[in-house]
Protein backbone atom coordinates (compact mmCIF):
# COMPACT_ATOMS: atom_id res chain seq x y z
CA UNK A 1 -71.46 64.43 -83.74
CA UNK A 2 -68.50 64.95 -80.57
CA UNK A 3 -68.57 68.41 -81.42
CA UNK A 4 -72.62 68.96 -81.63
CA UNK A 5 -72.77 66.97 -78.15
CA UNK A 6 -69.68 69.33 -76.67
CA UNK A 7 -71.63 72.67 -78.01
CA UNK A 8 -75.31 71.25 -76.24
CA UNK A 9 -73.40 70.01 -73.14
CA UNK A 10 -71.47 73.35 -72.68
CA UNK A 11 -74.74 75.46 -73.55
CA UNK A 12 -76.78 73.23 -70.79
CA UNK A 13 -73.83 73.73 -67.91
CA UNK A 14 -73.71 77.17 -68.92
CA UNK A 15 -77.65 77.39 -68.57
CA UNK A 16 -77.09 75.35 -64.85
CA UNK A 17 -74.98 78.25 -64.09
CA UNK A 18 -77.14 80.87 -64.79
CA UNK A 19 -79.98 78.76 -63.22
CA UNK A 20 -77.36 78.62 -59.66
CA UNK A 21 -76.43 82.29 -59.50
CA UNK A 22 -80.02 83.18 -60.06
CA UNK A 23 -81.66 80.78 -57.33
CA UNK A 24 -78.27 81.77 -55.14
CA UNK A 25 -79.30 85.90 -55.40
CA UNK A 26 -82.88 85.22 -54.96
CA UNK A 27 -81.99 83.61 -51.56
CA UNK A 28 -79.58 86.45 -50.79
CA UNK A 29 -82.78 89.31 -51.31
CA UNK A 30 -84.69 86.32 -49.01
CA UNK A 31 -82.90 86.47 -46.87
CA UNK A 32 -82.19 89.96 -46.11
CA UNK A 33 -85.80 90.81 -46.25
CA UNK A 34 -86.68 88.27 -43.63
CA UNK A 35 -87.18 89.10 -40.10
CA UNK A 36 -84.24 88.96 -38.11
CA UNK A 37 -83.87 87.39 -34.83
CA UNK A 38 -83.05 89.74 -32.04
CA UNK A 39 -83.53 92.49 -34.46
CA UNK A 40 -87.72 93.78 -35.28
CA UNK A 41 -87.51 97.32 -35.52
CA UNK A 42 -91.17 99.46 -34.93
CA UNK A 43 -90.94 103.27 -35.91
CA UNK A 44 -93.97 105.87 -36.42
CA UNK A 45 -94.62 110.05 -36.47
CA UNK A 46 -96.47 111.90 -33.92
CA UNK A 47 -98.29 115.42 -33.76
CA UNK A 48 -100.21 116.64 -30.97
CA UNK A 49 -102.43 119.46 -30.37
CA UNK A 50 -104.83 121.48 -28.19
CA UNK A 51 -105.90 120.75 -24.64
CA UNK A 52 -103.27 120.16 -21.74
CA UNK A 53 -103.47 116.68 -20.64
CA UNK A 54 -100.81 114.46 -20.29
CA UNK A 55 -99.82 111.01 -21.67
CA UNK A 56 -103.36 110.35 -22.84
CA UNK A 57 -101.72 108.36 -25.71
CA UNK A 58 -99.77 104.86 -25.03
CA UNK A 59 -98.35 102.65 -27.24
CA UNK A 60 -99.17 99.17 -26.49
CA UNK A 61 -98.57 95.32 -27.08
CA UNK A 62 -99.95 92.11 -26.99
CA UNK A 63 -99.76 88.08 -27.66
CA UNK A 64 -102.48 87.03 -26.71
CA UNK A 65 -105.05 89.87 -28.29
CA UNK A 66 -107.78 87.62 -30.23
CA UNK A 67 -108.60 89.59 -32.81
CA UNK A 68 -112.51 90.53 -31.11
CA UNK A 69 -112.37 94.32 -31.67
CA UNK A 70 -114.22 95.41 -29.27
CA UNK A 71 -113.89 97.24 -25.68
CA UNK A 72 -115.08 93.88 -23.91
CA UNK A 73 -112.41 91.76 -26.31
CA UNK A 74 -109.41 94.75 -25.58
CA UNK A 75 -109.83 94.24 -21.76
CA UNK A 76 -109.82 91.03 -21.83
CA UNK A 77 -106.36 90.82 -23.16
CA UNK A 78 -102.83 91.44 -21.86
CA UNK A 79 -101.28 94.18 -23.40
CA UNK A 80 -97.55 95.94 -22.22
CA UNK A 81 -96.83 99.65 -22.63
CA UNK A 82 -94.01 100.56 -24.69
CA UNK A 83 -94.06 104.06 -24.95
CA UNK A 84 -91.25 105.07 -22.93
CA UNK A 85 -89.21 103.33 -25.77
CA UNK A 86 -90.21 106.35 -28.16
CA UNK A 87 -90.19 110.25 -28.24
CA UNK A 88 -93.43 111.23 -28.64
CA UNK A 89 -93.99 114.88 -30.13
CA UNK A 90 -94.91 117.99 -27.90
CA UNK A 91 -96.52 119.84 -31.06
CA UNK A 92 -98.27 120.31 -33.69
CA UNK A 93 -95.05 119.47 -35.74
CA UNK A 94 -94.84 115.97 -37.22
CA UNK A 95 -92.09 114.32 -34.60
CA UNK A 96 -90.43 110.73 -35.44
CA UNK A 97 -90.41 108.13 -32.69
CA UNK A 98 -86.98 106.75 -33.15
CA UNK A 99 -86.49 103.08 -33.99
CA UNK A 100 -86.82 100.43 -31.45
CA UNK A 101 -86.48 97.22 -30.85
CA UNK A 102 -89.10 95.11 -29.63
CA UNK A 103 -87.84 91.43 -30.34
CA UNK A 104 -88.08 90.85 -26.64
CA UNK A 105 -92.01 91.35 -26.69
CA UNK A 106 -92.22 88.85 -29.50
CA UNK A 107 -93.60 85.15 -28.80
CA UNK A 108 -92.71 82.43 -31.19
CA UNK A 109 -95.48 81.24 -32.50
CA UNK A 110 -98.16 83.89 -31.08
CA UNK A 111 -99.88 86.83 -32.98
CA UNK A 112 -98.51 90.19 -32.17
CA UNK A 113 -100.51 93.49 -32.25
CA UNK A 114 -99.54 96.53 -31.91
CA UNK A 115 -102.17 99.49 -30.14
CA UNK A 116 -102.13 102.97 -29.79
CA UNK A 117 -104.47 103.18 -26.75
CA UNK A 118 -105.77 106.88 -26.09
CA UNK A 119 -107.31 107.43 -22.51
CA UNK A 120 -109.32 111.31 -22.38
CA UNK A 121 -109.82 112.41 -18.66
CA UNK A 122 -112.45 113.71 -17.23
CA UNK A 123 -112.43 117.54 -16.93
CA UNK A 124 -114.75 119.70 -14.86
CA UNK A 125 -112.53 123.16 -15.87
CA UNK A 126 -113.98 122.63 -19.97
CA UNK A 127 -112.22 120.43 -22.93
CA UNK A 128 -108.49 119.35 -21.62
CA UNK A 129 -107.91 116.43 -24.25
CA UNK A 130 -105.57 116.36 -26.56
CA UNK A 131 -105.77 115.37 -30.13
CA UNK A 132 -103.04 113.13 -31.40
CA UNK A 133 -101.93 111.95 -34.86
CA UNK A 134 -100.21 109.22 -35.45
CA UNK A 135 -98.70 108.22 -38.77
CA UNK A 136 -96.07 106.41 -40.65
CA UNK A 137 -95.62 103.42 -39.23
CA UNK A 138 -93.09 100.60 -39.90
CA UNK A 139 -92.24 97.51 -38.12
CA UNK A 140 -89.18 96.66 -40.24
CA UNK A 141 -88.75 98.45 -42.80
CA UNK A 142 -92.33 97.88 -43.94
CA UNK A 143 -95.14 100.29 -43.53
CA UNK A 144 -98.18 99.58 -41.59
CA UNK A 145 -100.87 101.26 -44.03
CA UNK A 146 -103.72 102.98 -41.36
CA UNK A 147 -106.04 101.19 -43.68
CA UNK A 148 -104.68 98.03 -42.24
CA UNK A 149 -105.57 99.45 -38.69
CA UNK A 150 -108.95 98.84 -36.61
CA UNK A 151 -110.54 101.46 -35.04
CA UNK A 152 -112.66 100.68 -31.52
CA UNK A 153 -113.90 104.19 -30.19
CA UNK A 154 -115.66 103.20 -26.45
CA UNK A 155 -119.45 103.79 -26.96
CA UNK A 156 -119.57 105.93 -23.86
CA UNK A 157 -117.24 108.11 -25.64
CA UNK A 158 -118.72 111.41 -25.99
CA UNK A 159 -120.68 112.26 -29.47
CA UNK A 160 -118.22 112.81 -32.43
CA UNK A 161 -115.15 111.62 -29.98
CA UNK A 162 -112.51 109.30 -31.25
CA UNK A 163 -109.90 107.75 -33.73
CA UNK A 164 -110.81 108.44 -37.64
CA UNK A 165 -108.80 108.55 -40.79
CA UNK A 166 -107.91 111.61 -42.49
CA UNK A 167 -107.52 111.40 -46.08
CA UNK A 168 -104.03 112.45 -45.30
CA UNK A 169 -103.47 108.57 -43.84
CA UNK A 170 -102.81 107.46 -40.73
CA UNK A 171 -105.11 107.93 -37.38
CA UNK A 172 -106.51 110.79 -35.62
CA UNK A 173 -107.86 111.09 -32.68
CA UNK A 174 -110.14 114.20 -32.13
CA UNK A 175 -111.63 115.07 -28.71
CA UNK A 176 -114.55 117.07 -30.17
CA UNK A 177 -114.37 119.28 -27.04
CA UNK A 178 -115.32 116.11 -24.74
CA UNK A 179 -115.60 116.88 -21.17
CA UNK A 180 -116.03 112.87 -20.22
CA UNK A 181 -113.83 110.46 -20.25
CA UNK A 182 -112.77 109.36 -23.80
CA UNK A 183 -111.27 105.87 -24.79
CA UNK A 184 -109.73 104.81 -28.07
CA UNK A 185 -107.85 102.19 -29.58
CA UNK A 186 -106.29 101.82 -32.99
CA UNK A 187 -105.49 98.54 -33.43
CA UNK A 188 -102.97 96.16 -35.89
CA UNK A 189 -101.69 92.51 -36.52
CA UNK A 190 -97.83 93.04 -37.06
CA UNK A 191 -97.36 89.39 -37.00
């Protein structure tokens, strides 16, 4: 009977073992996944095309967006240009924006949205705006699917003007030869 309680004892500490490396690595891949203080990386691609107006694309943030997705609810919030923390692209070739780090932007505790605000000027010499694309982006490591993004096109935008999604992914935003002033927003929830 000693040696049939040794066997059982040995088989459960052996099982306890198992039991400790396998909580002890599912911590590890926890942990490394989580975010990291001082350290929340945002990334994306750009392509631009046509027209010859200049930084008609921003990339924005907020805390204290609240989540009404319209032009009215986008005013009324406070929302910080980041763009100069990027390289945006000059072409029609897909560019990447570089990694940065936008921990300082981040409030404990508070949402945090990310917007790619496009602002069309008015032209009296025929169609100036650009048409941007912006795709593949990550905040972390982890892609932002464009399905995950809200569109808000201003209604005084002119017919057929604004942010879509191709079926390639991502967001668009096509000037359809405008001549008025255009505004756009594509909108997420990082956090």
């Amino acid at each position: 009977m000693n040696k049939s309680f040794n066997q059982v004892k040995r088989c459960f500490t052996l099982i306890m073992q198992a039991f400790v490396v396998i909580l002890f690595m599912a911590f590890t891949t926890s942990a490394q996944n989580a975010v990291k203080p001082g350290k929340n990386n945002l990334s994306f691609s750009t392509q631009v095309m046509f027209g010859a107006q200049k930084n008609n694309l921003t990339i924005v943030v907020s805390t204290d967006f609240n989540g009404d997705y319209t032009m009215e609810g986008i005013n009324k919030a406070t929302w910080t240009d980041i763009t100069k923390m990027f390289e945006l692209a000059d072409s029609k070739e897909w560019k990447k924006s570089g990694e940065a780090d936008i921990s300082a932007l981040i409030a404990s505790g508070k949402p945090f949205y990310v917007g790619l605000k496009y602002i069309g000027n008015k032209s009296s010499v025929g169609p100036t705006q650009k048409m941007w694309g912006i795709n593949e982006m990550y905040f972390n490591g982890k892609e932002l699917p464009s399905a995950d993004w809200k569109i808000v096109n201003d209604p005084n935008n002119f017919e057929g003007s604004g942010y879509f999604r191709p079926k390639a992914g991502g967001i668009v935003f096509k000037s359809n030869l405008s001549i008025i002033r255009s505004e756009s927003w594509g909108i997420v929830k990082v956090i």
